[in-house]
C-alpha atoms as a PDB file:
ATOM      1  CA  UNK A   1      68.171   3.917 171.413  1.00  0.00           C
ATOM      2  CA  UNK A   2      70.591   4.226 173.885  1.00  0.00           C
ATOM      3  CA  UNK A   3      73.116   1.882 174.948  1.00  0.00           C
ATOM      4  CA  UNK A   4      75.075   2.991 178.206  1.00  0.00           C
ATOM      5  CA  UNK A   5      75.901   6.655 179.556  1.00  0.00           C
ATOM      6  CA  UNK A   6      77.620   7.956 182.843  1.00  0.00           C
ATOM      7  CA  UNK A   7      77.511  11.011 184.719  1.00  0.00           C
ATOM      8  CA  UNK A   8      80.808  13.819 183.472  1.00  0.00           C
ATOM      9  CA  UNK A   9      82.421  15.317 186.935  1.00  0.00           C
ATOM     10  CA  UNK A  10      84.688  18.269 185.915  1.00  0.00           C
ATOM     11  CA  UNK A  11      87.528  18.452 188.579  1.00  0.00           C
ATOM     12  CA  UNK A  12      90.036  21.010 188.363  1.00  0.00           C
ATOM     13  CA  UNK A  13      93.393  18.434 189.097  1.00  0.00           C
ATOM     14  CA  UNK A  14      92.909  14.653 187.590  1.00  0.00           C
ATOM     15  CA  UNK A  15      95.259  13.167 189.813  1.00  0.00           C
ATOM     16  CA  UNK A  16      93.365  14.154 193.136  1.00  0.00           C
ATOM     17  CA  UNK A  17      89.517  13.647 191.264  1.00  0.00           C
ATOM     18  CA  UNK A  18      90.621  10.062 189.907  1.00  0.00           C
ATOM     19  CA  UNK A  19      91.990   8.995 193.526  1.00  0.00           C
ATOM     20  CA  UNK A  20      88.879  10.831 195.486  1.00  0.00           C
ATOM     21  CA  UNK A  21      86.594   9.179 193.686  1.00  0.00           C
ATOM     22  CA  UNK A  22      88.455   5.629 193.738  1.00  0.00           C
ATOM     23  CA  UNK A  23      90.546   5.428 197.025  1.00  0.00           C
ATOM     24  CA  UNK A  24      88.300   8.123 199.190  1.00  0.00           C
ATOM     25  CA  UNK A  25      84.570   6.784 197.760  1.00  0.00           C
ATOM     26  CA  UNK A  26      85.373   3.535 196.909  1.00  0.00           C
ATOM     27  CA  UNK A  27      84.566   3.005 193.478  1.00  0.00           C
ATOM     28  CA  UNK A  28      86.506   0.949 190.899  1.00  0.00           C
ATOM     29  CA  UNK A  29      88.565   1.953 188.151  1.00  0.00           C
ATOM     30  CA  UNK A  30      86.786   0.491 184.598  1.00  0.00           C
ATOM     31  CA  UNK A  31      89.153   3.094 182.323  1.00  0.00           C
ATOM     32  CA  UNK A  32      92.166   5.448 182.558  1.00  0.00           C
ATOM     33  CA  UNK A  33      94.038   7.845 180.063  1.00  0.00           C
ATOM     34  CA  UNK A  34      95.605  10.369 181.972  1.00  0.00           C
ATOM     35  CA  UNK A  35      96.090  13.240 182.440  1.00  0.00           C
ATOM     36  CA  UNK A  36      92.549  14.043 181.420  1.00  0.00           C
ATOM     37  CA  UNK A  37      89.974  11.420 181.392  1.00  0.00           C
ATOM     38  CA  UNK A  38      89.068   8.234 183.234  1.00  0.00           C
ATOM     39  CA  UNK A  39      85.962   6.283 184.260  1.00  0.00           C
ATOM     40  CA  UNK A  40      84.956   4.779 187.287  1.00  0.00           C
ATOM     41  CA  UNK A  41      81.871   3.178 189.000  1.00  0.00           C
ATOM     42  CA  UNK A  42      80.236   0.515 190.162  1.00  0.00           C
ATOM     43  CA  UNK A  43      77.157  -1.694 189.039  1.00  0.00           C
ATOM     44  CA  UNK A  44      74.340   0.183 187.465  1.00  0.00           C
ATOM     45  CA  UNK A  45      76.448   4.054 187.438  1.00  0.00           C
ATOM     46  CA  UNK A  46      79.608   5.234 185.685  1.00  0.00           C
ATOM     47  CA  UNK A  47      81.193   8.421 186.432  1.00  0.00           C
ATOM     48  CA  UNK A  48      83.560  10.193 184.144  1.00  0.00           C
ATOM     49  CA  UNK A  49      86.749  12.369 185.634  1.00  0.00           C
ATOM     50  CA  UNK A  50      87.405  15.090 183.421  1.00  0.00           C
ATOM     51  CA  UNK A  51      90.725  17.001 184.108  1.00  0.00           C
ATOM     52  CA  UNK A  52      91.218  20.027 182.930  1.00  0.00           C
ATOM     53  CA  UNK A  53      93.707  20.559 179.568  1.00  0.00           C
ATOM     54  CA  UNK A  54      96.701  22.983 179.430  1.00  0.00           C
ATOM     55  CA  UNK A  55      95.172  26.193 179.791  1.00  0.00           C
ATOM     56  CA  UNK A  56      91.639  25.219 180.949  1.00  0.00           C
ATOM     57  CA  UNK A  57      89.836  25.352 184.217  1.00  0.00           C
ATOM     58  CA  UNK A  58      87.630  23.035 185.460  1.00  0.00           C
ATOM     59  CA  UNK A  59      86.016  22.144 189.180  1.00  0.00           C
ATOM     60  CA  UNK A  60      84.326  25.472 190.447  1.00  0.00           C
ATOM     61  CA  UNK A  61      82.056  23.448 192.209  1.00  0.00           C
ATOM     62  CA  UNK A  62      78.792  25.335 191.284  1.00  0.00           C
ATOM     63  CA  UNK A  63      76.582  22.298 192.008  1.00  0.00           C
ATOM     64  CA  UNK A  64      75.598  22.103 188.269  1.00  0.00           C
ATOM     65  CA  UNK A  65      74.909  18.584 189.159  1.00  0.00           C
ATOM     66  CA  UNK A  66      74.305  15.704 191.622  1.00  0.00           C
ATOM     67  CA  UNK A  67      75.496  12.180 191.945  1.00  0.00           C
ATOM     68  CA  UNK A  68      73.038   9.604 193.701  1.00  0.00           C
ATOM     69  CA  UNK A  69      74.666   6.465 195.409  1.00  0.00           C
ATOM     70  CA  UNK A  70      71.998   3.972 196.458  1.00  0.00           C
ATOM     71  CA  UNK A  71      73.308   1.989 199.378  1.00  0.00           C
ATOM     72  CA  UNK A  72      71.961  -0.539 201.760  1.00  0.00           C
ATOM     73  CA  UNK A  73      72.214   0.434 205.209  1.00  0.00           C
ATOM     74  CA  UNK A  74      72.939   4.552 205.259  1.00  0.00           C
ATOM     75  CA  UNK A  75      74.561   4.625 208.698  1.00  0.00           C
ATOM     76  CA  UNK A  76      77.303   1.904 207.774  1.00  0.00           C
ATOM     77  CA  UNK A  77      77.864   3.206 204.731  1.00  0.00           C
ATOM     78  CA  UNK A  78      78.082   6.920 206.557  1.00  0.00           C
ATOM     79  CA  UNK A  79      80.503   5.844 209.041  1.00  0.00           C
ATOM     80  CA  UNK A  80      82.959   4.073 206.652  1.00  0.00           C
ATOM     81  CA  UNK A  81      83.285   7.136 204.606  1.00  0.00           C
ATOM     82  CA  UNK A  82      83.914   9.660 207.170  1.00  0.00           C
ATOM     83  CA  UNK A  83      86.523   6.654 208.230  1.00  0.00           C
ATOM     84  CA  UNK A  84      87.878   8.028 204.838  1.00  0.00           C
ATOM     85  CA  UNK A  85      87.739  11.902 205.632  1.00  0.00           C
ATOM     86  CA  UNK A  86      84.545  12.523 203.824  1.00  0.00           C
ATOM     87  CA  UNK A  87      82.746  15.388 206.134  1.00  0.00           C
ATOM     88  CA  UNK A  88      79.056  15.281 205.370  1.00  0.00           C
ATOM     89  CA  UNK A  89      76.461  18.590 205.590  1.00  0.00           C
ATOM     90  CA  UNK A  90      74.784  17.467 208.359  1.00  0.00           C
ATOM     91  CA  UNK A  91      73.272  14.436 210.067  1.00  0.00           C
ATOM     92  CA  UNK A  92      71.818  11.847 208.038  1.00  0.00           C
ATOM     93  CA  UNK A  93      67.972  13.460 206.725  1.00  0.00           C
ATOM     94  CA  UNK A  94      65.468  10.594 207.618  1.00  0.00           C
ATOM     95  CA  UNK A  95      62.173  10.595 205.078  1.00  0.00           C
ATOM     96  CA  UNK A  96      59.158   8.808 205.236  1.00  0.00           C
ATOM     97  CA  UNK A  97      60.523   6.693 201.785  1.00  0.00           C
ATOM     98  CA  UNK A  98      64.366   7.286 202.208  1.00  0.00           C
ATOM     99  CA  UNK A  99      67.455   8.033 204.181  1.00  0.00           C
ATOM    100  CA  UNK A 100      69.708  10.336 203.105  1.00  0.00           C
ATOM    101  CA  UNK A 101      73.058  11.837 203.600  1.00  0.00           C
ATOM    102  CA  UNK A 102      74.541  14.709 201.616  1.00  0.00           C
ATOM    103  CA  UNK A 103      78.598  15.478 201.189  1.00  0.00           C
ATOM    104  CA  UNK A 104      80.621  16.841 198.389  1.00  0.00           C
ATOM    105  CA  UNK A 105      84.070  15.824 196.332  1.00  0.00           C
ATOM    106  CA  UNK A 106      87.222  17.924 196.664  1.00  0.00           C
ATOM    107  CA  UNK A 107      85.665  20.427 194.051  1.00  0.00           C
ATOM    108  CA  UNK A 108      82.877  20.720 195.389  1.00  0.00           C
ATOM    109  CA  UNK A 109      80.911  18.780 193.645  1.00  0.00           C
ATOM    110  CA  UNK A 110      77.603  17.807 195.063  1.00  0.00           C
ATOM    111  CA  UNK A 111      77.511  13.502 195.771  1.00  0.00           C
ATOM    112  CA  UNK A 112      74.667  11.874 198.277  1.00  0.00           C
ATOM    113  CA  UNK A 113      73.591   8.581 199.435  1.00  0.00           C
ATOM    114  CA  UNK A 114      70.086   7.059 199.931  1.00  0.00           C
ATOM    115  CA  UNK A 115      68.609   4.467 201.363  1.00  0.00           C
ATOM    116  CA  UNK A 116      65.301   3.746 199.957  1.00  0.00           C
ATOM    117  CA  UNK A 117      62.861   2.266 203.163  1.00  0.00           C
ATOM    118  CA  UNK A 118      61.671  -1.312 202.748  1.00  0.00           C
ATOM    119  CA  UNK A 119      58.065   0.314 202.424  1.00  0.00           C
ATOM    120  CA  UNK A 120      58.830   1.998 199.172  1.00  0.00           C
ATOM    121  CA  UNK A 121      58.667  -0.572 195.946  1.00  0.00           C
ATOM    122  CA  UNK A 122      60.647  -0.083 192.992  1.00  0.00           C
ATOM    123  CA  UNK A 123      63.657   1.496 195.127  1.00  0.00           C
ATOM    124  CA  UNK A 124      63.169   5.093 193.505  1.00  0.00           C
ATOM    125  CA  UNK A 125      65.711   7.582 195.759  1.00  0.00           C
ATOM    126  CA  UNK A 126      63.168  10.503 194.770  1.00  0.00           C
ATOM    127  CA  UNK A 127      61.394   9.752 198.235  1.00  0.00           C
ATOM    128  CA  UNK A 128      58.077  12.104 196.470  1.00  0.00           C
ATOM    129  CA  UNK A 129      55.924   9.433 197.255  1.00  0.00           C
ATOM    130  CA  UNK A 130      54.543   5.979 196.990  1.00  0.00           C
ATOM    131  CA  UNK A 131      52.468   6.652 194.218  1.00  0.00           C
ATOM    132  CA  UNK A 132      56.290   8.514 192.615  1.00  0.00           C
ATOM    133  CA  UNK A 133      57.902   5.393 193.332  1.00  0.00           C
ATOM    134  CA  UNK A 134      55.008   3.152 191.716  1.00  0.00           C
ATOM    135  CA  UNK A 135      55.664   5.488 188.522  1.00  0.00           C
ATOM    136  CA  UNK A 136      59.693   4.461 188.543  1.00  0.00           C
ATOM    137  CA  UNK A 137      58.753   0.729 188.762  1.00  0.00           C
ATOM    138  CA  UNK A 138      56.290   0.827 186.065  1.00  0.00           C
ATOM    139  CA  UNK A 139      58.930   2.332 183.558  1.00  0.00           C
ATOM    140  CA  UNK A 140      61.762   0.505 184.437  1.00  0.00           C
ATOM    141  CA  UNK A 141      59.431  -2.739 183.832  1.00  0.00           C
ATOM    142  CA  UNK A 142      59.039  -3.595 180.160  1.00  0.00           C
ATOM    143  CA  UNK A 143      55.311  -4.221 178.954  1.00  0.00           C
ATOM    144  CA  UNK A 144      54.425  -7.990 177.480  1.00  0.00           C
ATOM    145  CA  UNK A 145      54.907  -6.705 174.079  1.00  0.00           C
ATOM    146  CA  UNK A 146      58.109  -5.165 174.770  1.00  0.00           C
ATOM    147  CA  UNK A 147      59.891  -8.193 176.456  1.00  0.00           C
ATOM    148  CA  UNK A 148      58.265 -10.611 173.570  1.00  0.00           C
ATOM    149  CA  UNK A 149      60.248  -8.410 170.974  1.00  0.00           C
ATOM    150  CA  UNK A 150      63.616  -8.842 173.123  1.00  0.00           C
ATOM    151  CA  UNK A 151      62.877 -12.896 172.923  1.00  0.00           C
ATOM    152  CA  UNK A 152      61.975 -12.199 169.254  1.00  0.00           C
ATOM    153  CA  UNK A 153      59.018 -14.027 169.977  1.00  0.00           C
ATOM    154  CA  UNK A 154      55.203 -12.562 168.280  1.00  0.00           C
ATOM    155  CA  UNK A 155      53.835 -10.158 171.352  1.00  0.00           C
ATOM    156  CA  UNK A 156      50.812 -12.637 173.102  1.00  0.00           C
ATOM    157  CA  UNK A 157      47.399 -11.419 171.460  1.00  0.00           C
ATOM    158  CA  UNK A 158      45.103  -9.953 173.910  1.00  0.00           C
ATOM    159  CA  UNK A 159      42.083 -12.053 174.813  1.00  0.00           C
ATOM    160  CA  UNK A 160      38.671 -11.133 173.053  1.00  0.00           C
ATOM    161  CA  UNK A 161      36.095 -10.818 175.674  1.00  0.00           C
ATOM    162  CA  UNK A 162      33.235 -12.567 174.635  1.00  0.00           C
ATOM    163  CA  UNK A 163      29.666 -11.072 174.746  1.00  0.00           C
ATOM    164  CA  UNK A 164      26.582 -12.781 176.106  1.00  0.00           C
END
């Protein structure tokens, strides 16, 4: 049903959302039409910058919502960021699943990264549990019948058990 989708960031100035969120964070530019919309990202996540039109006001920085950034080693990642200027609330938060550190845009707009441990299969950043993360991995995995319809192939038939 659906085909892509991205996360909408309302920042109250364009100019200094689209460069944040490029030169600051480090993700690419895939699509610009300023003054009041571009879209950046990188594999698997696409963010929209929404600026504000004439007369509108956007970026109060209620922390309406919350941008995940999976990464691979926390404390490199941490460190080349506040290289940047990016301040983060507080030292990095150390789970039994995850790793994870917590800062904001200019707007106040709540971002954080995660590590997920080595321990926890299916690399869910939820950090519930191992059982939560089991429940991630079987959705995102499509069932026999499901990746036979993809290869337009007939779904296999399941095996009658026989009865002695």
């Amino acid at each position: 049903m659906f085909k892509a989708g991205n996360v909408t960031v309302m920042v109250s100035d364009f100019d200094r959302g689209l460069e944040w969120y490029t030169k600051t964070l480090g993700l690419k530019t895939i699509y610009s039409m300023p003054p009041h919309w571009a879209e950046v990202g990188t594999e698997g996540l696409t963010i929209g910058i929404h600026g504000p039109k004439e007369g509108e006001s956007h970026g109060s920085g209620t922390g309406q919502l919350s941008i995940g950034l999976v990464v691979e080693k926390i404390e490199n990642t941490v460190a080349q960021l506040q290289e940047r200027g990016i301040s983060f609330h507080g030292p990095v938060q150390d789970t039994e699943f995850v790793k994870m550190a917590f800062f904001a845009d200019p707007d106040g707009n709540p971002l954080y990264l995660c590590e997920v441990k080595e321990s926890v299969s299916g690399g869910s950043c939820c950090g519930e549990s191992a059982e939560h993360a089991k429940a991630h991995e079987a959705v995102a995995k499509p069932s026999k019948a499901a990746k036979a319809a993809k290869a337009k192939k007939p779904a296999p038939k399941a095996k009658a058990k026989s009865r002695k």
